[in-house]
N, C-alpha and C. Protein backbone atom coordinates (compact mmCIF):
# COMPACT_ATOMS: atom_id res chain seq x y z
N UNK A 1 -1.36 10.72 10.18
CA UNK A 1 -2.64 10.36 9.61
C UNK A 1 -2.50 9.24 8.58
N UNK A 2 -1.52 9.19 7.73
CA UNK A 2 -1.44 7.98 7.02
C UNK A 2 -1.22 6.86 7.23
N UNK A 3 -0.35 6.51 8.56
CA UNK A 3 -0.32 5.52 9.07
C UNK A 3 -1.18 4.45 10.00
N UNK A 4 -2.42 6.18 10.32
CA UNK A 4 -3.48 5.25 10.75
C UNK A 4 -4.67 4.86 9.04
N UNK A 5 -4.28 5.86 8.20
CA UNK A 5 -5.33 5.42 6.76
C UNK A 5 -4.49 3.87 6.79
N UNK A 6 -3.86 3.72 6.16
CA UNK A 6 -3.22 2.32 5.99
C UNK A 6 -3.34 1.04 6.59
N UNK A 7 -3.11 1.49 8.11
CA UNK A 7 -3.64 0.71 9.10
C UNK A 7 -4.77 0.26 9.20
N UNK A 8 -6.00 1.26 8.81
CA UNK A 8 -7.29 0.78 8.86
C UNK A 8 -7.66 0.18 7.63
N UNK A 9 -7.09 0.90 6.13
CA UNK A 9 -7.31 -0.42 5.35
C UNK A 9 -7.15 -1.86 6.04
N UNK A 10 -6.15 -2.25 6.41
CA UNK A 10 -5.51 -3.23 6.96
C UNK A 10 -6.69 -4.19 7.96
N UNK A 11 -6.90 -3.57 8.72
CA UNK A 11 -7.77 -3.76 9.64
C UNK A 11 -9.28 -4.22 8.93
N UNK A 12 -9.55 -3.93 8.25
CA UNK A 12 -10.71 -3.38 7.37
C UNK A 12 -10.56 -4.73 6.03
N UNK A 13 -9.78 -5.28 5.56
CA UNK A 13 -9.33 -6.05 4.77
C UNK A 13 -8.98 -7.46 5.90
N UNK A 14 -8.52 -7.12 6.88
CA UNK A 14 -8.59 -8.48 8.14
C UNK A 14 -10.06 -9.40 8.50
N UNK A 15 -10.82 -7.75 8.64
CA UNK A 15 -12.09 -8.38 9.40
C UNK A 15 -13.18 -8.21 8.31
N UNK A 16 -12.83 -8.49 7.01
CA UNK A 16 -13.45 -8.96 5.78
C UNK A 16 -14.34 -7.44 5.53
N UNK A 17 -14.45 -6.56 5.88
CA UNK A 17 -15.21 -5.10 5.76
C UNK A 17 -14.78 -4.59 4.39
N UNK A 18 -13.41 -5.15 4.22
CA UNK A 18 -13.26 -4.45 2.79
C UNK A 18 -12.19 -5.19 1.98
N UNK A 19 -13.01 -6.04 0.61
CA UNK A 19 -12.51 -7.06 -0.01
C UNK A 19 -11.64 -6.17 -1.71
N UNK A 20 -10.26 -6.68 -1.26
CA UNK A 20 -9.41 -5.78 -2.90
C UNK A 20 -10.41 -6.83 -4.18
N UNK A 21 -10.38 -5.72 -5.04
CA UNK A 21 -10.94 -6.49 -6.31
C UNK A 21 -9.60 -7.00 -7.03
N UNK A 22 -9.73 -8.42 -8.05
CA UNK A 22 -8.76 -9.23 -8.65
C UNK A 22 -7.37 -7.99 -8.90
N UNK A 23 -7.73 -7.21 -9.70
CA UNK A 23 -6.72 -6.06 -10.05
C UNK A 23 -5.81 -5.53 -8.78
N UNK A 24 -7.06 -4.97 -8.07
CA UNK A 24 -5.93 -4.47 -6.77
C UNK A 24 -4.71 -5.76 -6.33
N UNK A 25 -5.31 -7.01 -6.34
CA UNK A 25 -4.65 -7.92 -5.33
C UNK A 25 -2.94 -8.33 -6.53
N UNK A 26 -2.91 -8.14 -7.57
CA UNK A 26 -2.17 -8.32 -8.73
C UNK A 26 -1.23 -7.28 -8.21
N UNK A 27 -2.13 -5.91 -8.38
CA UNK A 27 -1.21 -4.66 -8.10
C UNK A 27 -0.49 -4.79 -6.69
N UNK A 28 -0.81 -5.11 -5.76
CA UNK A 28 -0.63 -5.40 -4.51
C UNK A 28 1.16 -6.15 -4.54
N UNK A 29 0.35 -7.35 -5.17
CA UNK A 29 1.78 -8.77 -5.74
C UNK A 29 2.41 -8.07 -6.20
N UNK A 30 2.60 -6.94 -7.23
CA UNK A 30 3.64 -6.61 -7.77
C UNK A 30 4.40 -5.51 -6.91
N UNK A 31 3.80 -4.62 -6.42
CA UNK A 31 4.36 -4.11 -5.25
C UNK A 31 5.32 -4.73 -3.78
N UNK A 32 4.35 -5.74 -3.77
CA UNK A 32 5.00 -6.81 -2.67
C UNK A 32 6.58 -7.15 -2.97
N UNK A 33 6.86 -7.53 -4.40
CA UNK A 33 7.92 -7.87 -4.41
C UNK A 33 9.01 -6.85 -4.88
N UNK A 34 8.63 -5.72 -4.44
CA UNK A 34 9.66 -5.00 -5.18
C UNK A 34 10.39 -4.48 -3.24
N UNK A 35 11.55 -3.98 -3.74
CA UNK A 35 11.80 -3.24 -2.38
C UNK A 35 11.43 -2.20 -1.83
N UNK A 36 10.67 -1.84 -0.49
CA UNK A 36 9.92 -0.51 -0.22
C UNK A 36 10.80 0.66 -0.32
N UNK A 37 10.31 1.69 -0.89
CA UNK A 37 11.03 2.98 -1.33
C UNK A 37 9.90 4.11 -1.83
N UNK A 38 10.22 5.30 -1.59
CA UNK A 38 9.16 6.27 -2.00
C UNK A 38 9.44 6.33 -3.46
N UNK A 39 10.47 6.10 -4.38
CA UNK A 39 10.50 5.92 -5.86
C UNK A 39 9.32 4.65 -6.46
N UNK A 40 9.98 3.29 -5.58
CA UNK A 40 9.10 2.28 -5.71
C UNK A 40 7.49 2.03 -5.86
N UNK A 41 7.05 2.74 -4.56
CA UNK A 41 5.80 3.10 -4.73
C UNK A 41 4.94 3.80 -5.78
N UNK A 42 5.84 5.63 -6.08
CA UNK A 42 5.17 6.25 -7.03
C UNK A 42 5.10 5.56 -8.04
N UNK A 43 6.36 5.17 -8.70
CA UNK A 43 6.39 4.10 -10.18
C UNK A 43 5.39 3.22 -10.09
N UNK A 44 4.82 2.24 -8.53
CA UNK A 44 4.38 1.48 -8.97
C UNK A 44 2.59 2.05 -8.95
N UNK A 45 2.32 3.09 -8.35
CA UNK A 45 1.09 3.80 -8.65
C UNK A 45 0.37 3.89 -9.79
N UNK A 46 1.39 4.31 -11.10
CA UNK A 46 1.16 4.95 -12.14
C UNK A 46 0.12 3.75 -12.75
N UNK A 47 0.80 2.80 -11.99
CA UNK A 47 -0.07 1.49 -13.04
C UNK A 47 -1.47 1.06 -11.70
N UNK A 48 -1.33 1.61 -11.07
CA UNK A 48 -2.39 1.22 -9.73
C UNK A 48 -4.17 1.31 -10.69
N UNK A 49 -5.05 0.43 -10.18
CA UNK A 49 -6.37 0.54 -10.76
C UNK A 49 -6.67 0.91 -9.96
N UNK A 50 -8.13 1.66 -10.06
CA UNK A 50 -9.04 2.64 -9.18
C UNK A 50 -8.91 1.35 -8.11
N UNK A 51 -9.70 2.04 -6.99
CA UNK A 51 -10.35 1.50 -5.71
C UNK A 51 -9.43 2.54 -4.05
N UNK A 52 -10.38 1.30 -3.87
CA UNK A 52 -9.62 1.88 -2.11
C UNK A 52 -8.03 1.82 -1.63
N UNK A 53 -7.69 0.64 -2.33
CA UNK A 53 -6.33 0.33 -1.70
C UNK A 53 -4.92 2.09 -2.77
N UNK A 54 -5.38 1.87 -3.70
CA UNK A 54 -4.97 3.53 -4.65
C UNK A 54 -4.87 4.55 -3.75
N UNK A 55 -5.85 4.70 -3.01
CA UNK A 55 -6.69 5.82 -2.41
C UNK A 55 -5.96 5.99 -0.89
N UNK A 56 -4.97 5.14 -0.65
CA UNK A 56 -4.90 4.65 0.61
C UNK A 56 -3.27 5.07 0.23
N UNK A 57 -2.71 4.43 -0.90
CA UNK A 57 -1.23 4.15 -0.91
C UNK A 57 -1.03 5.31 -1.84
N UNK A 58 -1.69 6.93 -1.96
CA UNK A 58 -1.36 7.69 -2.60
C UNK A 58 -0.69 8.66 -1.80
N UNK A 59 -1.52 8.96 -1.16
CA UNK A 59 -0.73 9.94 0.12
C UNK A 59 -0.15 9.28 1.44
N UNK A 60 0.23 8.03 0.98
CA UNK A 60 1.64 6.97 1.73
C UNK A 60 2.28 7.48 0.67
N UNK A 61 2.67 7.56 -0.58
CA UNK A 61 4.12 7.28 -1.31
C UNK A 61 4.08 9.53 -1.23
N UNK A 62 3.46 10.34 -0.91
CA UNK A 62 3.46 11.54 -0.87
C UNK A 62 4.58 11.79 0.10
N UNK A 63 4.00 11.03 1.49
CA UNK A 63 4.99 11.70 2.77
C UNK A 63 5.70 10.95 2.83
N UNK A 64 6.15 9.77 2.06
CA UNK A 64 7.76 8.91 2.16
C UNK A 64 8.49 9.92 0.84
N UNK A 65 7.82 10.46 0.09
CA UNK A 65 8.53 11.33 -1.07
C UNK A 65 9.17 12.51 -0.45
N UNK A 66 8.06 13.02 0.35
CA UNK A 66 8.55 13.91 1.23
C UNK A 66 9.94 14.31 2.31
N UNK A 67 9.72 13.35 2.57
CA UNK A 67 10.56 13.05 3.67
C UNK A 67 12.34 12.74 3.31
N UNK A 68 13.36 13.25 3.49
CA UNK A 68 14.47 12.64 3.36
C UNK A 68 14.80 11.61 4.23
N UNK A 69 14.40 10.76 5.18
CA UNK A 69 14.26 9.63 5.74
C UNK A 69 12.94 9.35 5.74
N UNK A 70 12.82 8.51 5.06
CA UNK A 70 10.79 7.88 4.95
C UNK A 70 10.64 7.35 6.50
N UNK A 71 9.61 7.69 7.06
CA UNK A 71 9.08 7.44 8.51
C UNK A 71 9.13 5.48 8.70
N UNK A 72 9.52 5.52 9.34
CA UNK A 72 9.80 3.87 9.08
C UNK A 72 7.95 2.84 9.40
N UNK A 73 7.18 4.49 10.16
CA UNK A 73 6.15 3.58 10.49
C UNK A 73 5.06 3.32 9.51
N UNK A 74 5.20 4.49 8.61
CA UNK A 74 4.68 4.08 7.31
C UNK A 74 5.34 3.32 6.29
N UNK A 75 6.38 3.27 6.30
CA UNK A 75 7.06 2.14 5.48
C UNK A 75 6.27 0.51 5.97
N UNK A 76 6.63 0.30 6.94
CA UNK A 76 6.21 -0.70 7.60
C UNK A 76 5.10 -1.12 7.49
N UNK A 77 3.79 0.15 7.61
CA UNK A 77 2.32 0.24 7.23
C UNK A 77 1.92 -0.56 5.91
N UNK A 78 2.46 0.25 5.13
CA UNK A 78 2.66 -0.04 3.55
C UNK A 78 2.88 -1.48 3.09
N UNK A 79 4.11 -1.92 3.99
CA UNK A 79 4.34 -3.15 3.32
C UNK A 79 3.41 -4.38 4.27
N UNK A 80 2.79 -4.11 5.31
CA UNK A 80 1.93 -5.07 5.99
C UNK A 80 1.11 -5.35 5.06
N UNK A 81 0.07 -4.14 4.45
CA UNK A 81 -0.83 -3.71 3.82
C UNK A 81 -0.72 -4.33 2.65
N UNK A 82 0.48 -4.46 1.67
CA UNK A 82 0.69 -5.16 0.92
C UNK A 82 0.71 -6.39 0.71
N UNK A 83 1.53 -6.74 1.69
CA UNK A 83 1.84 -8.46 1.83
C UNK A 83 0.28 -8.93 2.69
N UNK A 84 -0.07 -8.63 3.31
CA UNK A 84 -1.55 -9.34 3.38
C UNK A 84 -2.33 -9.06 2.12
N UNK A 85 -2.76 -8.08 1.81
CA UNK A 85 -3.06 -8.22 0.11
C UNK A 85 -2.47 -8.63 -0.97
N UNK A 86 -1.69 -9.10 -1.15
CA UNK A 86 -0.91 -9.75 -1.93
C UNK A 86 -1.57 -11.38 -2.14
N UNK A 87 -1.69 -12.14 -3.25
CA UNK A 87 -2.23 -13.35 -3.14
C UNK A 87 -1.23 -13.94 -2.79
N UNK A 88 -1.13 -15.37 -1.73
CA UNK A 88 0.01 -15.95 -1.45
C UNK A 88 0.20 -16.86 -2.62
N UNK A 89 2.00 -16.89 -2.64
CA UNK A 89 2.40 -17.60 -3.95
C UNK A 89 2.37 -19.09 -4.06
């Protein structure tokens, strides 16, 4: 299920249905550049601002925490999701 939540942000942020506000897209960048990891993520949550993209990448960093091998298809999810939200540098 999270990999399709993520995905449809994704999708949803492609076909302009759902635009990150300035904050998310910052939070996004700073995530972007870190290396994907279920530590990475939670840490970088703590500082996450409300909205959709929060809401999306909370119970992503749950079942990579979970997991003693993080599912590679949510890893993958995650960081699409990111790097298209991310402002380019």
């Amino acid at each position: 299920m999270t990999t399709a939540e993520v995905t449809a942000l994704l999708a949803q942020y492609t076909t302009r249905a759902w635009e990150p506000t300035p904050a998310e897209r910052a939070f996004a960048e700073n995530l972007a550049r870190a290396q994907a990891s279920p530590v990475w993520l939670r840490v970088g949550l703590r500082e996450a601002p409300p909205g959709r993209l929060a809401e999306v990448l909370v119970p992503a960093a749950v079942v990579l925490e979970r997991e003693s091998q993080p599912p590679e298809d949510v890893v993958l999810a995650v960081r699409r999701l990111l790097d298209a939200v991310a402002p380019p540098p």
